[in-house]
Each structure stands twice: as C-alpha cells, then as structure tokens.
PDB file of N, CA and C in Angstrom:
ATOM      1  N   UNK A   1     117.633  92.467  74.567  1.00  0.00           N
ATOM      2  CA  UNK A   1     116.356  91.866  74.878  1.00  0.00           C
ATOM      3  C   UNK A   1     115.284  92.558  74.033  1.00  0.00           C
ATOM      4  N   UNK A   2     114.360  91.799  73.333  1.00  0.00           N
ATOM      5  CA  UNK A   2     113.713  92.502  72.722  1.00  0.00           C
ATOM      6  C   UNK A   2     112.320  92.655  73.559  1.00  0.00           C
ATOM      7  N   UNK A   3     111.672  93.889  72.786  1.00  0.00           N
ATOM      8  CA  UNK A   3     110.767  94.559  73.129  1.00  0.00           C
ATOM      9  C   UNK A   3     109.653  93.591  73.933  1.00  0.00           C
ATOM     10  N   UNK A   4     109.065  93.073  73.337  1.00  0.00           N
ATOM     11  CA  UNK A   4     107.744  91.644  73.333  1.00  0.00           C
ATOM     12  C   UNK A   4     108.242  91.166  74.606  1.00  0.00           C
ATOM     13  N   UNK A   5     109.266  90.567  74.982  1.00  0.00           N
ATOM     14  CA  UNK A   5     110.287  90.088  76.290  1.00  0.00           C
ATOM     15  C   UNK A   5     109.790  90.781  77.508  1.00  0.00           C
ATOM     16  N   UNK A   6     110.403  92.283  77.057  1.00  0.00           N
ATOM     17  CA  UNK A   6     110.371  92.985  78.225  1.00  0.00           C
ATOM     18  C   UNK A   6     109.110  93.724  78.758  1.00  0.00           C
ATOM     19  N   UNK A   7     108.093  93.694  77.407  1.00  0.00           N
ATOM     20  CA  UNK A   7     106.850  93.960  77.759  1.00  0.00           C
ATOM     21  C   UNK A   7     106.313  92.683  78.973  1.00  0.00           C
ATOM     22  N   UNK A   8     106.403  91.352  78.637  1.00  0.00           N
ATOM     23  CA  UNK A   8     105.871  90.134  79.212  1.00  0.00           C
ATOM     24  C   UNK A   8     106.682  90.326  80.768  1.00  0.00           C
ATOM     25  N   UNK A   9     107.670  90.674  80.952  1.00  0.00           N
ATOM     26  CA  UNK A   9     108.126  90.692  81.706  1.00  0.00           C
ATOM     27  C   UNK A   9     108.064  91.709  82.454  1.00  0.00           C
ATOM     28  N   UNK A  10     107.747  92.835  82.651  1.00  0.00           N
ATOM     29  CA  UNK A  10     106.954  93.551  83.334  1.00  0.00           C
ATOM     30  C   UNK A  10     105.726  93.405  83.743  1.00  0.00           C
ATOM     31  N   UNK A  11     104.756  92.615  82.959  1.00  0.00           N
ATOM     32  CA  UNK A  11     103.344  92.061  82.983  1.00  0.00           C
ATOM     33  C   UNK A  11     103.457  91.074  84.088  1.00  0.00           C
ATOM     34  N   UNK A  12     104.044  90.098  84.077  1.00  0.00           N
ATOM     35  CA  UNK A  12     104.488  88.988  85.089  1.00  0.00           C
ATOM     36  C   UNK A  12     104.862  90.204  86.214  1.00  0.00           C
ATOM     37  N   UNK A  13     106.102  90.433  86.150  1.00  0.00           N
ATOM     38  CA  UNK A  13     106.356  91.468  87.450  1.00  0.00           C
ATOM     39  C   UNK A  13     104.799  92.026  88.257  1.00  0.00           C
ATOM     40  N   UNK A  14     104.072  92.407  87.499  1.00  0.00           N
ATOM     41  CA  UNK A  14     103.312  93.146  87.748  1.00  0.00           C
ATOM     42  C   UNK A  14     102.505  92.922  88.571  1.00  0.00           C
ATOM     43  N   UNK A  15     101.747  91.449  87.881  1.00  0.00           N
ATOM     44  CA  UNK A  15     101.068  90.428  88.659  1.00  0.00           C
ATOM     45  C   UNK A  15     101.949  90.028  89.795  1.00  0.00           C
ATOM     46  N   UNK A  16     102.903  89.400  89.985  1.00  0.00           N
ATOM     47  CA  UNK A  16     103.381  89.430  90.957  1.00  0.00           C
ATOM     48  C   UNK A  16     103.491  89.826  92.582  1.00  0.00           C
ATOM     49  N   UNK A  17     103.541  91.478  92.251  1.00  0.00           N
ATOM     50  CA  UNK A  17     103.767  92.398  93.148  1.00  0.00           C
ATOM     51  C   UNK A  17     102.125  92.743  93.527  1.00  0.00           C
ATOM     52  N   UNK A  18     100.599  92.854  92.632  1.00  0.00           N
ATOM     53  CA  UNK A  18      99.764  91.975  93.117  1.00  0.00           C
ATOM     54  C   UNK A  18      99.703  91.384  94.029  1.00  0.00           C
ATOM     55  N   UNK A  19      99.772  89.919  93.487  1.00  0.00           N
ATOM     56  CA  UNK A  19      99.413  88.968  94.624  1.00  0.00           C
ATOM     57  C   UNK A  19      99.945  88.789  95.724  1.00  0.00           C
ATOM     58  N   UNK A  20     101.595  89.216  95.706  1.00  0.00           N
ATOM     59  CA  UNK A  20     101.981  89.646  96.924  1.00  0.00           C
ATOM     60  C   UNK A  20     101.348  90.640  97.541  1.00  0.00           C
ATOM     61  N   UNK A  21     101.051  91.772  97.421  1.00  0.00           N
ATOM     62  CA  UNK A  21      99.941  92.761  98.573  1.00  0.00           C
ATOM     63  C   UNK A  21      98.946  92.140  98.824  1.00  0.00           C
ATOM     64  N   UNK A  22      98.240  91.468  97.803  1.00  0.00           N
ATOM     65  CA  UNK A  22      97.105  90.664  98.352  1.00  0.00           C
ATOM     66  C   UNK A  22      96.878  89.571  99.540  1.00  0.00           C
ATOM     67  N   UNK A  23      98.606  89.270  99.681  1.00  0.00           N
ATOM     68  CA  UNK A  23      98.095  87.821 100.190  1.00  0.00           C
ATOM     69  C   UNK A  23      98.778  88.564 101.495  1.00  0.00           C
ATOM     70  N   UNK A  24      99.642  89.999 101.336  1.00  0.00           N
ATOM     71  CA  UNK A  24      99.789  90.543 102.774  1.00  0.00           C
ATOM     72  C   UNK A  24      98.493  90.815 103.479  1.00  0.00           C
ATOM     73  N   UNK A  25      97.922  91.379 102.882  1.00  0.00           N
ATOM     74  CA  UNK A  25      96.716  92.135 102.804  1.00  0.00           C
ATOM     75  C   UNK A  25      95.756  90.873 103.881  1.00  0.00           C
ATOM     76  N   UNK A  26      95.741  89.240 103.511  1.00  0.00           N
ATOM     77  CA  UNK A  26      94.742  88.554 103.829  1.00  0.00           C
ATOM     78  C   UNK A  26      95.910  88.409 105.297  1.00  0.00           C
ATOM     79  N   UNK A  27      97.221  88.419 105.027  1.00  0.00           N
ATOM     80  CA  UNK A  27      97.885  87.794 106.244  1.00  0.00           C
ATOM     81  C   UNK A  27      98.068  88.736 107.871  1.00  0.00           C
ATOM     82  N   UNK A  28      97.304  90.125 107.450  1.00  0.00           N
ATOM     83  CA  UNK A  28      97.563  91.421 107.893  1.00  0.00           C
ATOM     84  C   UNK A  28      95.661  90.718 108.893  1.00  0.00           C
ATOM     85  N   UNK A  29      95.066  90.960 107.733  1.00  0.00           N
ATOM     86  CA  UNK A  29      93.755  90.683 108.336  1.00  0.00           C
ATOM     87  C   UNK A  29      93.145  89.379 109.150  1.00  0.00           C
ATOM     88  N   UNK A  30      94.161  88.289 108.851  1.00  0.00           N
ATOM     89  CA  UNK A  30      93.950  87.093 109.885  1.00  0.00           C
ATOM     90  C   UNK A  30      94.570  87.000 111.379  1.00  0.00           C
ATOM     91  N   UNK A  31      95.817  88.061 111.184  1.00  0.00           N
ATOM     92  CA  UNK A  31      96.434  88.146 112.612  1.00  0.00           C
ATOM     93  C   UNK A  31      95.319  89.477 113.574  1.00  0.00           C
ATOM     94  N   UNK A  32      94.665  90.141 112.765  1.00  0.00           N
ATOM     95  CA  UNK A  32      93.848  90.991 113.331  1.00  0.00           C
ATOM     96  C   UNK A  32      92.452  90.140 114.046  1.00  0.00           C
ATOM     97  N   UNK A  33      92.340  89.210 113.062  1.00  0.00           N
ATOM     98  CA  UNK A  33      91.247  88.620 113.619  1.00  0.00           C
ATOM     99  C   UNK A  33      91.423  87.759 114.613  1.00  0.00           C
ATOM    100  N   UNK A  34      92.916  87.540 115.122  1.00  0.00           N
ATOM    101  CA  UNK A  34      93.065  86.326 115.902  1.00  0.00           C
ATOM    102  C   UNK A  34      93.090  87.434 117.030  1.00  0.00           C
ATOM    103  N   UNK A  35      93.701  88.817 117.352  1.00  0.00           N
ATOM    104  CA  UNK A  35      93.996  89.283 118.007  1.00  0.00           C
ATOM    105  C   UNK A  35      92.573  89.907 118.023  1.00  0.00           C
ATOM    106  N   UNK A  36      91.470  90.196 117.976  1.00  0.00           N
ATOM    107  CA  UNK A  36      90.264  90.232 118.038  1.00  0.00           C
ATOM    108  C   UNK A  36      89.551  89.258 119.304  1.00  0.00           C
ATOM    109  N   UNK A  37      89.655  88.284 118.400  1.00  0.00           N
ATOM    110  CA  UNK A  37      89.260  86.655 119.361  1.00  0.00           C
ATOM    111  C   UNK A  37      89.704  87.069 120.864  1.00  0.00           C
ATOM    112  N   UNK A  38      91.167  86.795 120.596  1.00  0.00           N
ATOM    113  CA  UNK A  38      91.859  86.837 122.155  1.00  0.00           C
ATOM    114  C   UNK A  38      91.930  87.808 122.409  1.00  0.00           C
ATOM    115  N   UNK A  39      91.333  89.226 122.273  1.00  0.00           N
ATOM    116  CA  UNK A  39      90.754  90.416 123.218  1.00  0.00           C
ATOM    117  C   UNK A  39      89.170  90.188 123.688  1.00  0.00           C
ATOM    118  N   UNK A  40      88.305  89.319 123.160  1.00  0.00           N
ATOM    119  CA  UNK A  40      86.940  89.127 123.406  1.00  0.00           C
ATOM    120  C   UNK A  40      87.136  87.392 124.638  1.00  0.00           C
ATOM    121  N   UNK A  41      88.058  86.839 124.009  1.00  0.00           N
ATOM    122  CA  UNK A  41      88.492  85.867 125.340  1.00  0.00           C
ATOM    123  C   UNK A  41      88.466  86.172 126.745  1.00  0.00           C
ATOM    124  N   UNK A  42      89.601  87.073 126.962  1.00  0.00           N
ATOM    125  CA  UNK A  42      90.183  87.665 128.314  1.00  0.00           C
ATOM    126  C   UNK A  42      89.031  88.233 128.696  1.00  0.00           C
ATOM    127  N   UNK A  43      88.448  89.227 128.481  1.00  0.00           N
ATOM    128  CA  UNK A  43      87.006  89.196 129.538  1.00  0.00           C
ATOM    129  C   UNK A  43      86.103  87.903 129.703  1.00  0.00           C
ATOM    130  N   UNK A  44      86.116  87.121 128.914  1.00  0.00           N
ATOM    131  CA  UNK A  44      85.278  85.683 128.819  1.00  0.00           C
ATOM    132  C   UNK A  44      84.252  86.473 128.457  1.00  0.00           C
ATOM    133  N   UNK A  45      83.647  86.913 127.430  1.00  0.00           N
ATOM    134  CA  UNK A  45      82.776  87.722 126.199  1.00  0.00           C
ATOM    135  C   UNK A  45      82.159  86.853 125.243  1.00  0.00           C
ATOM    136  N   UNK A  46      81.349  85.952 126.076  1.00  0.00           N
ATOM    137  CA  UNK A  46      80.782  84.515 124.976  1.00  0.00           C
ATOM    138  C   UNK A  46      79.967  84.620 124.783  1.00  0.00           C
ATOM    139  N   UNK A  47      78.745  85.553 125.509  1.00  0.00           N
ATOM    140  CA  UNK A  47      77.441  85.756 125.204  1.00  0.00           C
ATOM    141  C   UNK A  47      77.133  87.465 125.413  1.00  0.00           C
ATOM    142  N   UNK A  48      75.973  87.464 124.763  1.00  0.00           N
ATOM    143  CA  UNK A  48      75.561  89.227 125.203  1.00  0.00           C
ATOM    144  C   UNK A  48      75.496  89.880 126.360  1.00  0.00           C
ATOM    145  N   UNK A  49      74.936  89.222 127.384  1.00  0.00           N
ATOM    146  CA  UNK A  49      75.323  89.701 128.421  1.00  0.00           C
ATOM    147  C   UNK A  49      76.633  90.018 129.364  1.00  0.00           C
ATOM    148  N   UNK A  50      77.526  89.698 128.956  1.00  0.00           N
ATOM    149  CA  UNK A  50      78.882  89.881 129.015  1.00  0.00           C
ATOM    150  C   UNK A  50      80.027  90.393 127.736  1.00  0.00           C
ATOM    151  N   UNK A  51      79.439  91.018 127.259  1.00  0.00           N
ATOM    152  CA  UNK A  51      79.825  91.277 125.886  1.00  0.00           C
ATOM    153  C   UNK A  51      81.198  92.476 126.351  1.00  0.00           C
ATOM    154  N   UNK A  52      82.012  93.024 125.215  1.00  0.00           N
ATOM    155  CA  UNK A  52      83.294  93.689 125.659  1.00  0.00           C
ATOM    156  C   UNK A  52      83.073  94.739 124.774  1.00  0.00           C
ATOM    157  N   UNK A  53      83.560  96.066 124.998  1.00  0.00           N
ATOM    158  CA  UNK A  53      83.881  96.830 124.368  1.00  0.00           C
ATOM    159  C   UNK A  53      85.113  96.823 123.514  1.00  0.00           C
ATOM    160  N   UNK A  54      85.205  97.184 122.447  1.00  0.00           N
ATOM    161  CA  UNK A  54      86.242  96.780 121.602  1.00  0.00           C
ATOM    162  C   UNK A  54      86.833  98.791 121.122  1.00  0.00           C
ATOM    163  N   UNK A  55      87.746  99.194 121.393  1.00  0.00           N
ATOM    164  CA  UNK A  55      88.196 100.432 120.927  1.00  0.00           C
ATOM    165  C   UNK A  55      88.094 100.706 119.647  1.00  0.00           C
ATOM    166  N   UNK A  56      89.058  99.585 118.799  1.00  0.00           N
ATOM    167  CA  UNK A  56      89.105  99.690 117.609  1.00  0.00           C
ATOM    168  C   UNK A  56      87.890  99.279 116.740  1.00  0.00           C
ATOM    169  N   UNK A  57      87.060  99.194 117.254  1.00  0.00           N
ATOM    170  CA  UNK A  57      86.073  98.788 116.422  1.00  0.00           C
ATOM    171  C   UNK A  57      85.078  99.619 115.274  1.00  0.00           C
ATOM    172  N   UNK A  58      85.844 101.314 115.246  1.00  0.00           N
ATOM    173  CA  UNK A  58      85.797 102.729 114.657  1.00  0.00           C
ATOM    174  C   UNK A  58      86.281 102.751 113.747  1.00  0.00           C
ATOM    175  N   UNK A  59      86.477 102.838 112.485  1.00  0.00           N
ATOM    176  CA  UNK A  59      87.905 103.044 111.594  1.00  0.00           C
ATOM    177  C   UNK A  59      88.175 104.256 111.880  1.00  0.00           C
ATOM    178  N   UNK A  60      89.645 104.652 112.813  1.00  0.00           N
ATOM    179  CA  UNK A  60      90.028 105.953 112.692  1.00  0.00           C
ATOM    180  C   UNK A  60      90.416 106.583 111.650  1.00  0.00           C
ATOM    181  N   UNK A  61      90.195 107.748 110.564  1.00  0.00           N
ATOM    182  CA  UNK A  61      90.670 108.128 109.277  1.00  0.00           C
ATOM    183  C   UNK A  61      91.174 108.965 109.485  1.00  0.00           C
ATOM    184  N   UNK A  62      91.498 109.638 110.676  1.00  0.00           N
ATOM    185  CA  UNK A  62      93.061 110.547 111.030  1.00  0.00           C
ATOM    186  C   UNK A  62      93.728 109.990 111.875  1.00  0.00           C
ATOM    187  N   UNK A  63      94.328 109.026 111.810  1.00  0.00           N
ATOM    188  CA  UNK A  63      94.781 107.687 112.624  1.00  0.00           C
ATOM    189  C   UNK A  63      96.701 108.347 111.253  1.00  0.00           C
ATOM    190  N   UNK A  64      97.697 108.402 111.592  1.00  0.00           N
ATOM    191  CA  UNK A  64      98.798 108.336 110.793  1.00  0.00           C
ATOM    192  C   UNK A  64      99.276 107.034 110.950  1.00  0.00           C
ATOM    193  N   UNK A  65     100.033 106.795 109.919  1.00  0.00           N
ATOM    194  CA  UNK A  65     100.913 105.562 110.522  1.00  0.00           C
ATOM    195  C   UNK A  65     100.691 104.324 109.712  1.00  0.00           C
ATOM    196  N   UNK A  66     100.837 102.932 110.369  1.00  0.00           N
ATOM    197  CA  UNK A  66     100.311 102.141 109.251  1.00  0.00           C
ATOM    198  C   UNK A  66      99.547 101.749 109.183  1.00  0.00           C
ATOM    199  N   UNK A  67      98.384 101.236 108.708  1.00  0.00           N
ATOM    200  CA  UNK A  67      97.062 101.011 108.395  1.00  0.00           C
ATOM    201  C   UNK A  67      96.408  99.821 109.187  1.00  0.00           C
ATOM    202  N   UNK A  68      95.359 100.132 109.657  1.00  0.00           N
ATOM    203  CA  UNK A  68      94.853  99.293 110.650  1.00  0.00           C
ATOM    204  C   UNK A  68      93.938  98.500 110.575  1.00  0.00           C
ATOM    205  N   UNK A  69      93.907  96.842 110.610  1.00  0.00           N
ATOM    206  CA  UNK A  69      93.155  95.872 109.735  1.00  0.00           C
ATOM    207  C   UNK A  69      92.157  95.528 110.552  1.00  0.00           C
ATOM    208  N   UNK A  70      92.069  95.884 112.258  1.00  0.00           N
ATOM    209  CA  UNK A  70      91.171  95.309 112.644  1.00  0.00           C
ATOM    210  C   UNK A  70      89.377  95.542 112.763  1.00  0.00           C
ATOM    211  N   UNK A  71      89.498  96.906 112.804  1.00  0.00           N
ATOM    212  CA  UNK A  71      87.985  97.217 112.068  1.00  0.00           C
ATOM    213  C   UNK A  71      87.552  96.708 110.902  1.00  0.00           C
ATOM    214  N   UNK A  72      88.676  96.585 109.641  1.00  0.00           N
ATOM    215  CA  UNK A  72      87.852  95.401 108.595  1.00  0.00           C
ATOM    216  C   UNK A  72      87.951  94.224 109.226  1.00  0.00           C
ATOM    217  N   UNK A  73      88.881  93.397 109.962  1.00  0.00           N
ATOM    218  CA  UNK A  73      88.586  91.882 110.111  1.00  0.00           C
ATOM    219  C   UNK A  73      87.297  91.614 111.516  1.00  0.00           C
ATOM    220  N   UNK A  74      87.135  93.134 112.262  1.00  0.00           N
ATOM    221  CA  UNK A  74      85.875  92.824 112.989  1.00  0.00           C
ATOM    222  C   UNK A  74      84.794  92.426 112.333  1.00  0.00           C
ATOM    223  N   UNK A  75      84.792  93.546 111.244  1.00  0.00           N
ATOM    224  CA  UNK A  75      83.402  93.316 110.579  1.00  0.00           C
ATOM    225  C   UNK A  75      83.558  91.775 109.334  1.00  0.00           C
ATOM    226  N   UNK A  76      84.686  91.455 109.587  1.00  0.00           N
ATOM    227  CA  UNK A  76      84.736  90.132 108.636  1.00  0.00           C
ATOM    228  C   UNK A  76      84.097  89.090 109.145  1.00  0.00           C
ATOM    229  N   UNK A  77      84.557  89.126 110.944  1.00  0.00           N
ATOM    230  CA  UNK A  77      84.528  88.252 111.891  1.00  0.00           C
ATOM    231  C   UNK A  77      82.628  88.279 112.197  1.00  0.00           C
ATOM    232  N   UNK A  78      82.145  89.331 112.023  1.00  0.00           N
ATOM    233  CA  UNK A  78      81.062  89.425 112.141  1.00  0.00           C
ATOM    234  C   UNK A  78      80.207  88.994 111.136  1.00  0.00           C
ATOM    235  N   UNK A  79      80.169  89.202 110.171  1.00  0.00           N
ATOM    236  CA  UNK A  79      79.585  88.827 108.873  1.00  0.00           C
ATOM    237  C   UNK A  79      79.554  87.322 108.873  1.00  0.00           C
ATOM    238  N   UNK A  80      81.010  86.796 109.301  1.00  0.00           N
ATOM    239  CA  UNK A  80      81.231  85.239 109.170  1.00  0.00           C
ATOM    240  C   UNK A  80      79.800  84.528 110.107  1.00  0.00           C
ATOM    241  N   UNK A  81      79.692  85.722 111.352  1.00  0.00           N
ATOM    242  CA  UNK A  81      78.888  84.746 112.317  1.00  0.00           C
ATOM    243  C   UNK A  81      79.995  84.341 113.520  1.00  0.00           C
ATOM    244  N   UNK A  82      81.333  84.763 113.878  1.00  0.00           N
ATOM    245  CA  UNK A  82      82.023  84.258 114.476  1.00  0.00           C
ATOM    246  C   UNK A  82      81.688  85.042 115.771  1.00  0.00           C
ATOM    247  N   UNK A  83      81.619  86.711 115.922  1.00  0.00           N
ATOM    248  CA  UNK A  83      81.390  87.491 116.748  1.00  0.00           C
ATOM    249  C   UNK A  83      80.174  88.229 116.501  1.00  0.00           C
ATOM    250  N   UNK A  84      79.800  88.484 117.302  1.00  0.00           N
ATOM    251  CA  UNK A  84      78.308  89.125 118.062  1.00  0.00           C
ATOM    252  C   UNK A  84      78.037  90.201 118.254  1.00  0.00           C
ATOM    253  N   UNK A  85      77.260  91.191 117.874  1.00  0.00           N
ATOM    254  CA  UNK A  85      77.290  92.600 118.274  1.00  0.00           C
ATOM    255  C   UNK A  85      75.747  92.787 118.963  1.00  0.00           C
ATOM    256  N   UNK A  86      76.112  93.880 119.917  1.00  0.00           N
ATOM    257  CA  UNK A  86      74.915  93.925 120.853  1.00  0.00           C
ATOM    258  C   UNK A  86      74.283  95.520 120.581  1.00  0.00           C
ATOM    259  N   UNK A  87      73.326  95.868 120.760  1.00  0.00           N
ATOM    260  CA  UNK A  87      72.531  96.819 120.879  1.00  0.00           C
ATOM    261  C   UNK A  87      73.225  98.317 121.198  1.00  0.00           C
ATOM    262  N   UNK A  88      73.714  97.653 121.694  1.00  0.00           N
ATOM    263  CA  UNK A  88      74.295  99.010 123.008  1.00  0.00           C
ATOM    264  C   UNK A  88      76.189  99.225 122.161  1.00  0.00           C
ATOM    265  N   UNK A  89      76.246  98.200 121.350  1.00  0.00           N
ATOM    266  CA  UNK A  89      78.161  98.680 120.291  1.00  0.00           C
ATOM    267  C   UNK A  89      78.996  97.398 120.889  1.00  0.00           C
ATOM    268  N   UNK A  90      78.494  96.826 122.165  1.00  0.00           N
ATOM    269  CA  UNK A  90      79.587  95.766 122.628  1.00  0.00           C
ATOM    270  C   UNK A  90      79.635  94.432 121.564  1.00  0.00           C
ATOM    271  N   UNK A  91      80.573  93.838 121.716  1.00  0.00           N
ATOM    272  CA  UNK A  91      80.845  92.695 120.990  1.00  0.00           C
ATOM    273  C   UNK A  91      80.870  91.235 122.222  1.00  0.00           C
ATOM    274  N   UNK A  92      80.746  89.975 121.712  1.00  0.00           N
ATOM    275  CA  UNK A  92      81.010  88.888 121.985  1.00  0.00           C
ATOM    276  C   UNK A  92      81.230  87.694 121.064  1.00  0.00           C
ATOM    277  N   UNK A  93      81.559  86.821 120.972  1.00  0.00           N
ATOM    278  CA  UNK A  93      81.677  85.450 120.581  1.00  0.00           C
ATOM    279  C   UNK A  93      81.028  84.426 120.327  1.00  0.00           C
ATOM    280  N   UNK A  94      80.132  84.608 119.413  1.00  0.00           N
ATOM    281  CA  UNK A  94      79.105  83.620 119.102  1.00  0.00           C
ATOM    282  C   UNK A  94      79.702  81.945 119.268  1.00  0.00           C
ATOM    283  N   UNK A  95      80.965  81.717 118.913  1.00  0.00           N
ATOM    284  CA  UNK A  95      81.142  80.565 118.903  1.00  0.00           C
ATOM    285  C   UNK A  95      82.173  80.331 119.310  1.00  0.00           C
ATOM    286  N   UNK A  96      82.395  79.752 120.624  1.00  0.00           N
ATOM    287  CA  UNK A  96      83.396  79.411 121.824  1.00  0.00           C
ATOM    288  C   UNK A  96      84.793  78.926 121.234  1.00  0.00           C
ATOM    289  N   UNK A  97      84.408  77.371 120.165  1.00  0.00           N
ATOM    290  CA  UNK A  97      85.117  76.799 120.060  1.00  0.00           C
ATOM    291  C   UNK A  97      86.044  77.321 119.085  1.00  0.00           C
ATOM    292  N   UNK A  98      85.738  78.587 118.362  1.00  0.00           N
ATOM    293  CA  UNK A  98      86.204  79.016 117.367  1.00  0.00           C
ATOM    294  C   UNK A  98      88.118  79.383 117.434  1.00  0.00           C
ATOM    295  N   UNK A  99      88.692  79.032 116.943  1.00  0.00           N
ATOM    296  CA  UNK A  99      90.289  79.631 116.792  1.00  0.00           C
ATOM    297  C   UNK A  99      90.407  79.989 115.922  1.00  0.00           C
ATOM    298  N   UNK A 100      91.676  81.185 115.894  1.00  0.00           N
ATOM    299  CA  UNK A 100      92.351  81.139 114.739  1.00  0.00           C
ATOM    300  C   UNK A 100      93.723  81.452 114.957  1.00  0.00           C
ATOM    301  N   UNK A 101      94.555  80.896 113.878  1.00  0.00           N
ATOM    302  CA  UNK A 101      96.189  80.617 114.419  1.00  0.00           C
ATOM    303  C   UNK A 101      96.451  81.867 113.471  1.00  0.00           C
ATOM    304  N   UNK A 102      97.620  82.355 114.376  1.00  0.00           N
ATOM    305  CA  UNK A 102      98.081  83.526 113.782  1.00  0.00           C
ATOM    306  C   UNK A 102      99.237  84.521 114.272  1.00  0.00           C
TER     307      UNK A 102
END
C-alpha cells in the first residue's frame, strides 16, 4: 500500500472517530436532558413557586468515574428557555408541554 493511501486513510479514520465522540457526546447530553425534565416533573416544578432543587446542578470536579453531562445539558436546557432558574438556585419548567425522547 502506498504511502499517499495510508496517509488518506488514517485522515478518514480520524475524522471518523471524531464524529463518533461527537455524536456520543450530543447522545450522552440529550438523555441527560430528558432525565432532567422527568426529575423537575415528579415534584410538578412548572412554575417558580414550586420550583425543585436539582443536586447535580454543580459540576463536581473531584467527582471520579465517568463524566457527567447533566450540569452541561441543565445549563443547555436553560439557555434554550426550556427550564427556569429561581433566585434562591431552584429550578422549574418554563414550558409544560415540552418532551424529550431519550
């Protein structure tokens, strides 16, 4: 096999193994966000005055183990406008009808 070949072909590989972490990476952070939702559900956490405390909502950085997506997909979920943050650190659900499958 010549050289040029196996250069391209590592390049491809490369990309590859890429977009695979990446698209773990988005599939890691959508099951976080669903499991988000349905922890702000179960108290029924739809408005501020009933808002929930969320544990993970800290990034622990002496946390071992495997890496934990839901402090980024809170603040994803938040940014979007989907969930609510209150004064006081609690969270709720700006928008009832909202799902996500996961």
């Amino acid at each position: 096999m010549s050289e040029t070949i196996q250069i391209t072909l590592g390049i491809f590989f490369l990309i590859g193994v890429y977009v695979l972490t990446r698209s773990g990476v988005v599939w890691r952070t959508r099951r976080a966000s669903a499991l988000i939702i349905r922890d702000l559900e179960r108290p029924a956490a739809f408005d501020s005055a009933c808002a929930a405390e969320l544990p993970y909502s800290k990034a622990d950085y002496f946390r071992v183990g495997v890496r934990d997506f839901r402090s980024k997909a809170l603040e994803s979920l938040i940014q979007s406008g989907i969930v609510g943050k209150t004064e006081s650190g609690n969270y709720y659900l700006k928008n009832m009808g909202y799902r996500v499958e996961g």
